[in-house]
Protein backbone atom coordinates (compact mmCIF):
# COMPACT_ATOMS: atom_id res chain seq x y z
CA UNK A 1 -11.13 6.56 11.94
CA UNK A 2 -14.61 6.60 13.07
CA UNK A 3 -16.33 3.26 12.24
CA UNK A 4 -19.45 4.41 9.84
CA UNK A 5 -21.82 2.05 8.69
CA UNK A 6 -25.67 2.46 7.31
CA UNK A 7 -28.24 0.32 9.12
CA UNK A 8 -31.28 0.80 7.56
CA UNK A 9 -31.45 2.11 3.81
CA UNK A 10 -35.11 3.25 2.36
CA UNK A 11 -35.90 4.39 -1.06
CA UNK A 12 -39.13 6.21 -2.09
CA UNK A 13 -39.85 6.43 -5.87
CA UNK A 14 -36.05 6.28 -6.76
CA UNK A 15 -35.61 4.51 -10.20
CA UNK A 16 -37.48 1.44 -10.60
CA UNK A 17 -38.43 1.57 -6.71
CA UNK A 18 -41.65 2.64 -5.50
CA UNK A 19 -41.02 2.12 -2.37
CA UNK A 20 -38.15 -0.73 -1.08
CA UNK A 21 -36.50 -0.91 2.67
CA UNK A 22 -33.08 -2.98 3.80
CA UNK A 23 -32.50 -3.37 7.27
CA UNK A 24 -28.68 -3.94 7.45
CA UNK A 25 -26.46 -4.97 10.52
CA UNK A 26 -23.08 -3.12 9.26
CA UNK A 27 -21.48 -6.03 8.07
CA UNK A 28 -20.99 -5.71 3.70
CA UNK A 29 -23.84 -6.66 1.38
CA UNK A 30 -23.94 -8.53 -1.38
CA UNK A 31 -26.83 -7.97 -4.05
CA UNK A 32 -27.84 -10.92 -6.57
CA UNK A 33 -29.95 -10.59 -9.36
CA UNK A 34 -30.71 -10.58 -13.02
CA UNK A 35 -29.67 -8.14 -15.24
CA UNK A 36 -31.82 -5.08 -15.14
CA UNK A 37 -33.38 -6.33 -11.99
CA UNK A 38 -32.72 -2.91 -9.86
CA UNK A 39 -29.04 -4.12 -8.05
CA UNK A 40 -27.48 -0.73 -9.69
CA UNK A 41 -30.32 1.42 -8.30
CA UNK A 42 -29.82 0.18 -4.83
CA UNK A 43 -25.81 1.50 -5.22
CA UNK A 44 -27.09 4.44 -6.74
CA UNK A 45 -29.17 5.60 -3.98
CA UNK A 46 -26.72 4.71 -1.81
CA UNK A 47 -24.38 7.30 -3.69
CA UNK A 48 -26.45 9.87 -3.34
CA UNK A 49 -25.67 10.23 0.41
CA UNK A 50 -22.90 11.99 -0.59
CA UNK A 51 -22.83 15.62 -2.54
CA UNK A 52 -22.90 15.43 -5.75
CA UNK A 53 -24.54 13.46 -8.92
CA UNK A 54 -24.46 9.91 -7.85
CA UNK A 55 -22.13 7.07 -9.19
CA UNK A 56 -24.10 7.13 -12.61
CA UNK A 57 -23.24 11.20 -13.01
CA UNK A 58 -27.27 11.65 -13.03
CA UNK A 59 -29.50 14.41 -12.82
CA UNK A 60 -31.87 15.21 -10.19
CA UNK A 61 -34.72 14.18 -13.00
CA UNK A 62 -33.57 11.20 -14.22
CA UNK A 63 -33.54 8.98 -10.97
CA UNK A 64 -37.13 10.17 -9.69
CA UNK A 65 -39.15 6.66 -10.75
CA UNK A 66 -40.94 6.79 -14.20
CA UNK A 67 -44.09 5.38 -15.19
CA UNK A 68 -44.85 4.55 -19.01
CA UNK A 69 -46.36 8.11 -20.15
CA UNK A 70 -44.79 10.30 -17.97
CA UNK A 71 -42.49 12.61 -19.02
CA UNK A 72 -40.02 13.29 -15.89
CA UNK A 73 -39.16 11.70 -12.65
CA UNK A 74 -41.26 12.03 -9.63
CA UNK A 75 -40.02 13.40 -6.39
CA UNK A 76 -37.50 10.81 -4.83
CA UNK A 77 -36.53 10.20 -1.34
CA UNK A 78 -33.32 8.12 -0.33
CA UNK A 79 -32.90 8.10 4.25
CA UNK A 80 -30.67 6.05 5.91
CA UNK A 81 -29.45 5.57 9.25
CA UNK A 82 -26.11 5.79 9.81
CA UNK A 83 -24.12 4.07 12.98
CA UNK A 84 -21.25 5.16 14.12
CA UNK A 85 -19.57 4.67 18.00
CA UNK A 86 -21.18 8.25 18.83
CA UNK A 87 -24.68 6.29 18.14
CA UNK A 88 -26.80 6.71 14.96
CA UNK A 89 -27.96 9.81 12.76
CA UNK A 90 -30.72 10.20 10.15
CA UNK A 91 -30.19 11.16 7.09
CA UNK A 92 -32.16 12.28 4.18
CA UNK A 93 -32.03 13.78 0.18
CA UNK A 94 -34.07 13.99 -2.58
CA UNK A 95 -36.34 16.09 -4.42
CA UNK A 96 -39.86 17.48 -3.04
CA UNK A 97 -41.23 17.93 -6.71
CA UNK A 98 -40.71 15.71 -10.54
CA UNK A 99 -38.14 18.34 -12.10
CA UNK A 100 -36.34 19.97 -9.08
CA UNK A 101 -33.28 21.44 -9.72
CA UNK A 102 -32.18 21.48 -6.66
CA UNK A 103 -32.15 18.54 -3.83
CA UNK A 104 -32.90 19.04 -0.53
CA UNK A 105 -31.20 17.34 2.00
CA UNK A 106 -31.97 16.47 5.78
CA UNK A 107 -29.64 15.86 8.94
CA UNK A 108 -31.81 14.19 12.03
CA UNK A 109 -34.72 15.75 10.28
CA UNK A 110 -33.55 18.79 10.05
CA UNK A 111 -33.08 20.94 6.55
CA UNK A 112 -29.35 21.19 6.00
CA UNK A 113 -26.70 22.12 3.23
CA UNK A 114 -25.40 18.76 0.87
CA UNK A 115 -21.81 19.75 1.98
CA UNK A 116 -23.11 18.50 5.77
CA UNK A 117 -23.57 14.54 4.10
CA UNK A 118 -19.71 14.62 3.81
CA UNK A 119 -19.11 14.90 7.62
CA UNK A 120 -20.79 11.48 8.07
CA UNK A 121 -20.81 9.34 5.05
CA UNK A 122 -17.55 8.81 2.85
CA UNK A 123 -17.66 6.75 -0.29
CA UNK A 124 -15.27 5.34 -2.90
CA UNK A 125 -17.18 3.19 -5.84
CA UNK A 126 -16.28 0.94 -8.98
CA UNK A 127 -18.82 0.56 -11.68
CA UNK A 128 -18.77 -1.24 -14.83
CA UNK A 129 -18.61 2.17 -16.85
CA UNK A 130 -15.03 2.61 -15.21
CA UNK A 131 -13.74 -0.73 -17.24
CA UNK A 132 -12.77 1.55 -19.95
CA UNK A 133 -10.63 3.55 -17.85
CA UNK A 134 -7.89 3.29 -19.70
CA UNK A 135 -8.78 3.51 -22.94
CA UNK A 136 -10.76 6.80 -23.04
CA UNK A 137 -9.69 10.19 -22.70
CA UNK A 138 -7.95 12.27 -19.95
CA UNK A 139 -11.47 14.35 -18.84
CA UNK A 140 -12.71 10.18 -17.27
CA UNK A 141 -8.96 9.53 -15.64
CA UNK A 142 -9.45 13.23 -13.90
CA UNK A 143 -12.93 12.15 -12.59
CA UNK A 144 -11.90 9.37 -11.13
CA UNK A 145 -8.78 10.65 -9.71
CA UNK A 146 -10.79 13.34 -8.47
CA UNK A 147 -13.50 11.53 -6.63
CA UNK A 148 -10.56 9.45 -5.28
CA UNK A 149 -9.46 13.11 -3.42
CA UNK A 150 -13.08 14.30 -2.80
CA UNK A 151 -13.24 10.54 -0.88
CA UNK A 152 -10.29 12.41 1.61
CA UNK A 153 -11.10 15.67 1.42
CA UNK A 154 -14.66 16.46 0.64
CA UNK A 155 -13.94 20.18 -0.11
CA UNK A 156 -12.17 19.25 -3.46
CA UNK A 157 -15.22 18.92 -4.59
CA UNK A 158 -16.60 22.40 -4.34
CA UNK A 159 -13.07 23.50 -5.64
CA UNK A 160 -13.39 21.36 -8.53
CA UNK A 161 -17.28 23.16 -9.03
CA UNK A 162 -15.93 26.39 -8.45
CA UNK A 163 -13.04 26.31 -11.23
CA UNK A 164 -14.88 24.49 -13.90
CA UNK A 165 -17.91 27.66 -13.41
CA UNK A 166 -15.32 29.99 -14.03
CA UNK A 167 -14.14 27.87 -16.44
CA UNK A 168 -17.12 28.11 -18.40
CA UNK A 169 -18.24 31.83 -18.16
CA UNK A 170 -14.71 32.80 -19.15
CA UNK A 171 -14.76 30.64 -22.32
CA UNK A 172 -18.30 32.44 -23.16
CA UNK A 173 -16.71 35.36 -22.58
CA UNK A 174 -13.83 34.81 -25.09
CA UNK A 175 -15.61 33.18 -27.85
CA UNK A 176 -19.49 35.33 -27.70
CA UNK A 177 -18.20 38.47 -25.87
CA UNK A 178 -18.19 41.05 -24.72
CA UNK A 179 -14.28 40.45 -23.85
CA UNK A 180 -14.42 42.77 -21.07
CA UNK A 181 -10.42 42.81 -19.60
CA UNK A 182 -11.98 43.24 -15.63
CA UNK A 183 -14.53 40.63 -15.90
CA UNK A 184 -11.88 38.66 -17.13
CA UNK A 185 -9.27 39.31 -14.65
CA UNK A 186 -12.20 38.25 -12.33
CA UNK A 187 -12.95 34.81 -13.52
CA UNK A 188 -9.35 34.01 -13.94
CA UNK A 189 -8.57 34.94 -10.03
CA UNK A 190 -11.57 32.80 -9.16
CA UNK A 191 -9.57 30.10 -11.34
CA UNK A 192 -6.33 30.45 -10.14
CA UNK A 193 -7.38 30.26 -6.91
CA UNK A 194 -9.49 27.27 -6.94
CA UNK A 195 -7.09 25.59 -9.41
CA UNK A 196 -3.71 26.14 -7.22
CA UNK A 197 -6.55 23.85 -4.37
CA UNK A 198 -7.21 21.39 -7.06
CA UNK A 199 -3.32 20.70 -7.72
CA UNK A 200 -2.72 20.60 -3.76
CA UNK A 201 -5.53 17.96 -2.98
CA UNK A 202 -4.29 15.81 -6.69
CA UNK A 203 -0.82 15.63 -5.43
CA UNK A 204 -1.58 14.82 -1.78
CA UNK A 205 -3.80 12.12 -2.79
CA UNK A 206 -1.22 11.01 -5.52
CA UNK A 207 1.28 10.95 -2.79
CA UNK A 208 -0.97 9.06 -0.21
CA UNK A 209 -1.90 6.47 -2.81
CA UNK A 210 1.88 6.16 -3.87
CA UNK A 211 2.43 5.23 -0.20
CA UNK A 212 -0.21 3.11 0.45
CA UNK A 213 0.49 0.98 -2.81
CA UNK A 214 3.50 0.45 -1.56
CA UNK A 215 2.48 -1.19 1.44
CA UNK A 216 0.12 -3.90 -1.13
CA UNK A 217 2.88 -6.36 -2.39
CA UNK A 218 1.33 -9.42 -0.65
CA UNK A 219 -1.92 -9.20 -2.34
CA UNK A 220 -3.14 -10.73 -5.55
CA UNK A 221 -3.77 -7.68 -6.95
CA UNK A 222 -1.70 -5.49 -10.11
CA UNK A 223 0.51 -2.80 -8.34
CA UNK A 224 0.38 0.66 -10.21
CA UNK A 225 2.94 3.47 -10.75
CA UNK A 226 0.93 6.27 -10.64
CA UNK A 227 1.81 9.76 -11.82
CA UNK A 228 0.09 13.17 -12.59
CA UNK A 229 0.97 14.81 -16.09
CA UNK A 230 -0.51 18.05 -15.63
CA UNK A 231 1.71 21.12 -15.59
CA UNK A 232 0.55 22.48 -12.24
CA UNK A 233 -0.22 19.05 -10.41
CA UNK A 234 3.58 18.74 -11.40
CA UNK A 235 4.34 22.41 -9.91
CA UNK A 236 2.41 21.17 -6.33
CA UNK A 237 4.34 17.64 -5.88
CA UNK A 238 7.63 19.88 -6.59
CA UNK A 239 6.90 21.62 -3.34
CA UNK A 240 5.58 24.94 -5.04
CA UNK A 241 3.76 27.16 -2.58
CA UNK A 242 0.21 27.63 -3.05
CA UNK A 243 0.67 31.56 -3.54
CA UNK A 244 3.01 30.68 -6.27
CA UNK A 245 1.03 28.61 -8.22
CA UNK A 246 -1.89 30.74 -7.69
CA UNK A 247 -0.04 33.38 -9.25
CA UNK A 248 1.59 31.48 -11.87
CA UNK A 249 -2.07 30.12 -13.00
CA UNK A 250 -3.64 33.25 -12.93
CA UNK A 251 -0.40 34.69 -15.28
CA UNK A 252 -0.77 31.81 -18.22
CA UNK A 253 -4.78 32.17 -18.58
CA UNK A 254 -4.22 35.97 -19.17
CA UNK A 255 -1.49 35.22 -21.24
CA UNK A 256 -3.51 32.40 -22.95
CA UNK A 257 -6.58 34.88 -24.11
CA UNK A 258 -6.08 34.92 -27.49
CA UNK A 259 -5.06 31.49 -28.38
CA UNK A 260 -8.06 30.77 -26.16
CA UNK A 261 -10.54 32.43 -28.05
CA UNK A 262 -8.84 31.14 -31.26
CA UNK A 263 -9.16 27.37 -30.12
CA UNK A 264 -12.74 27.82 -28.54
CA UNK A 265 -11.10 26.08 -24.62
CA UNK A 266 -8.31 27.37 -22.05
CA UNK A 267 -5.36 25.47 -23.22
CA UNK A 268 -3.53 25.68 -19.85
CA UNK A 269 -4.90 24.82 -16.10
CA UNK A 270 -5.51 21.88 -13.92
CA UNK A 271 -8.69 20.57 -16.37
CA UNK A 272 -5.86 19.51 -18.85
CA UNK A 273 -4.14 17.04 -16.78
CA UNK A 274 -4.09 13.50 -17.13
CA UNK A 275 -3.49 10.42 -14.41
CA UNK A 276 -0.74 8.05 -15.85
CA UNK A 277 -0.85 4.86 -14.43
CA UNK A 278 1.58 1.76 -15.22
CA UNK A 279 1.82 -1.59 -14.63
CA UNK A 280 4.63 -2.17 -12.31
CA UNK A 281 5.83 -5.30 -12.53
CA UNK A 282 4.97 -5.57 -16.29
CA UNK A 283 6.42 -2.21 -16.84
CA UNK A 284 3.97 -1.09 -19.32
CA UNK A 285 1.35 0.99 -19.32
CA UNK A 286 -2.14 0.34 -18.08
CA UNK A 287 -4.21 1.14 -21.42
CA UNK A 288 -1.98 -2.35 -22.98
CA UNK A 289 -2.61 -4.54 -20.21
CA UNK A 290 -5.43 -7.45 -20.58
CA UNK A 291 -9.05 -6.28 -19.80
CA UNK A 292 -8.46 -8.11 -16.79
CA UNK A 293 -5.20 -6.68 -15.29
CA UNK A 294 -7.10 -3.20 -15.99
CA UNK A 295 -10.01 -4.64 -14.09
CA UNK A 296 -6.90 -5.48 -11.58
CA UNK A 297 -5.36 -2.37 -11.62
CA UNK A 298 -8.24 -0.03 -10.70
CA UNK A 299 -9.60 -2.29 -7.70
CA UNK A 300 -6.25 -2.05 -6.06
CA UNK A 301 -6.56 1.94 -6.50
CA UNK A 302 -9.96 2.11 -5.16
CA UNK A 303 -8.67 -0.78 -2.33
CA UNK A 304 -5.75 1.42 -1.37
CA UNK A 305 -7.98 4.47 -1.25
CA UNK A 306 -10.41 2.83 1.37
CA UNK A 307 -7.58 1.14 3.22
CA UNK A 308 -6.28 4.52 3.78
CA UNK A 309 -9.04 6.21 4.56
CA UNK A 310 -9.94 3.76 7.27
CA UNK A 311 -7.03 4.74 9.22
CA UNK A 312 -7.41 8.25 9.25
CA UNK A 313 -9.60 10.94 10.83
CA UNK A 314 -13.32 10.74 9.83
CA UNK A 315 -16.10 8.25 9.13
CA UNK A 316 -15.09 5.13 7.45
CA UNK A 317 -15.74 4.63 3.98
CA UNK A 318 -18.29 2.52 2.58
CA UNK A 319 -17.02 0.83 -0.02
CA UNK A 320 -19.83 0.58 -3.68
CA UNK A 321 -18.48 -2.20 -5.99
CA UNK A 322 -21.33 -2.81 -8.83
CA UNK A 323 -20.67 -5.80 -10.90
CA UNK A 324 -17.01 -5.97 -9.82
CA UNK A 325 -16.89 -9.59 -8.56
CA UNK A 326 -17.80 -10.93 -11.76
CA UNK A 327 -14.33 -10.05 -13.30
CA UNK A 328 -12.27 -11.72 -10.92
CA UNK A 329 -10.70 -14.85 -10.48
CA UNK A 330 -11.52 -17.07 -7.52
CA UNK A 331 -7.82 -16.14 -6.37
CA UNK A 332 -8.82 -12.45 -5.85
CA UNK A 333 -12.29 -12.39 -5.51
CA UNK A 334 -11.31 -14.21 -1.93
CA UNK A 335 -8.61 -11.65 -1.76
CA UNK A 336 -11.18 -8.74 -1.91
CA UNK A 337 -14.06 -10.50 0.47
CA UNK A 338 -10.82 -10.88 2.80
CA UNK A 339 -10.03 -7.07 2.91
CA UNK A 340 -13.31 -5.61 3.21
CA UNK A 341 -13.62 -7.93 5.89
CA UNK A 342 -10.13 -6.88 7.44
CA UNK A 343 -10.15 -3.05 6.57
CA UNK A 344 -13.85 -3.75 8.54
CA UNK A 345 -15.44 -2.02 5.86
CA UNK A 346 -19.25 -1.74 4.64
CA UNK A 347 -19.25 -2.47 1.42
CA UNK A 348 -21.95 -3.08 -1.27
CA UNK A 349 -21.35 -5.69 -3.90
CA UNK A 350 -23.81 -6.86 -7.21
CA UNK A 351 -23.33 -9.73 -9.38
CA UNK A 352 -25.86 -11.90 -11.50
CA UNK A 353 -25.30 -15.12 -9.74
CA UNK A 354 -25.25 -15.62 -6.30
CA UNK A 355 -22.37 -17.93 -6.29
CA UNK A 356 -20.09 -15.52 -6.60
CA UNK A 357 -20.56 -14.79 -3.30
CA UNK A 358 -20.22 -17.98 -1.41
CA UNK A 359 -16.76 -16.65 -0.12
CA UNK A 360 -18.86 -14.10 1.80
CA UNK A 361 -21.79 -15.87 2.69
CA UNK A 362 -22.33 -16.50 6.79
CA UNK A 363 -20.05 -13.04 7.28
CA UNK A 364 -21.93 -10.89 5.43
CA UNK A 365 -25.85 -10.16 4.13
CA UNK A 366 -26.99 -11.44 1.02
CA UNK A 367 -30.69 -10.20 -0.78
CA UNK A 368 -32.22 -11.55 -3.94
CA UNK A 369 -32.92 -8.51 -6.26
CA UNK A 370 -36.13 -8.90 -8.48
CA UNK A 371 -38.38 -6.68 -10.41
CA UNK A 372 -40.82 -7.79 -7.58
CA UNK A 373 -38.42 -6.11 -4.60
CA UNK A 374 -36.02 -7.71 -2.21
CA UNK A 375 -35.76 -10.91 -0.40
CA UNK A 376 -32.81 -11.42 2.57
CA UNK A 377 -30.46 -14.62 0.97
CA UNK A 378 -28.71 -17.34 3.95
């Protein structure tokens, strides 16, 4: 592990931020404030320093700040600096003009591809929209999942891209034609082959987690069983070679044209798969527990993810946990101050009252969050 930590975090026009600076000292952060006061925002930006769409799933448009009248985002800016023991780097993203499409992102102030972001800032986050886990359908369990992998292996992440294009122009193909048999065959190599490194990375991360749960008995926290349903997930934690299940995958969505076309969606592949998890001392399934326990349940996932990923190669992660405190009991929410401390973790916390924070206060930095900015707490 290579201890990773941001030191100084700026925002330009990002959400309701015209402009707002933290200078941090590595240690976590804990953000208090009133509803709607901008405590999300901060996390936000701080997701962006990784590829992708943020922790809200947002478009370049929507986070650009907004004035009554205006009809998109302006251009946004998120830098930090990041320290590690090789000494610090600046980084950079955002968008040079309202309604990019595409964000631009800088290393040490130089223009480089999203993908480099990976190679010094991991991330692993637990929002408020993840409560529900449990209770909606398989597509938000295989996000989550999957953002648990991309945390390890940040490639899984243009894998995951690169399937669900094909994905897409094959089911266009099928259902608006023209059906053409070799620009089939195409997408559905591009598919299989992608796919077969989507089940790889789910299982290894399914067996890493499985492992590291293991290790959590002491702590007040819900243990899981965890298992992946999908067929080819399955196929990959069986020990199937990856030129197998490339094959086999690239077989069933040639077989599946027709019945594909009929239902309007491929019916077979890794985007079908689900992530069963189950209480384990309970014995029951997650999606009966109390709101709670489910609260529970998915901190120790997201706990065992960081804990792991702070012992092996790479930057630490910094941990993003919005509203998370709030839902705890004073039993665990010491439990979870204790391990960030221990793993020696950045993490990012938000609640509404600052009391729920006194376990941290003197070993970690506090800030009042307002609609008039930021103001460092004892």
């Amino acid at each position: 592990m290579t201890a990773c930590a941001l030191t100084r975090l700026t925002l330009t026009d990002f959400r309701s931020y015209a402009t707002a600076e933290l200078g941090l000292d590595g240690r976590p952060v804990w953000l208090a404030g009133p509803n709607g006061a901008g405590k999300t925002n901060l996390l936000e930006a701080v997701s962006f320093l990784i590829p992708g769409r943020g922790l809200r799933g947002s478009g370049l448009a929507e986070v650009g700040r907004r004035l009554s009248g205006e009809a998109a985002g302006r251009a946004w800016a998120v830098s930090v600096t990041v320290r590690t023991e090789q000494g610090e780097t600046r980084l950079g993203t955002g968008v040079e003009q309202a309604g990019a499409a595409r964000r631009l992102v800088r290393v040490e102030g130089e223009p480089a591809p999203p993908g480099r972001l990976a190679e010094h800032v991991r991330q692993v986050w637990l929002t408020p929209a993840q409560d529900r886990l449990f209770l909606e359908g398989a597509a938000e369990r295989r996000r989550f999942f999957d953002r648990l992998a991309f945390a390890a292996e940040p490639i899984h992440a243009a894998h995951v891209q690169a399937y669900e294009k094909a994905l897409r122009e094959r089911t266009r193909l099928l259902t608006d034609g023209p059906a053409d048999a070799a620009w089939l065959d195409a997408l559905e190599a591009r598919m299989a082959e992608a796919g077969a490194l989507m089940a790889e990375a789910r299982a290894r991360t399914l067996t890493a987690l499985t492992a590291e749960i293991a290790t959590r008995g002491e702590r007040p926290f819900p243990l899981a069983r965890l298992a992946l349903t999908g067929e080819w997930e399955r196929l990959a934690l069986e020990g199937a070679a990856f030129a197998d299940l490339e094959l086999r995958l690239a077989r069933a969505l040639a077989a599946g044209r027709d019945r594909d076309a009929a239902a309007g969606r491929a019916l077979s592949g890794p985007h079908r798969g689900d992530l069963s998890v189950i209480h384990d001392e309970k014995d029951r399934p997650a999606a009966e527990c109390s709101t709670g326990e489910q609260k529970a349940l998915i901190l120790n996932l997201v706990l065992a993810q960081a804990a792991r990923l702070a012992r092996a190669a790479g930057p630490s992660p910094i941990l993003l946990l919005d509203e998370v405190a709030a839902h705890l009991d004073a039993r665990r929410r010491a439990a979870l101050f204790d391990e960030i401390e221990a793993l020696e973790l950045q993490a990012f916390l938000t609640g509404t009252d600052e009391m729920l924070f006194d376990g941290l206060k003197g070993r970690a930095q506090g800030f009042a969050v307002d609609g008039s900015g930021l103001a460092p707490l004892g």
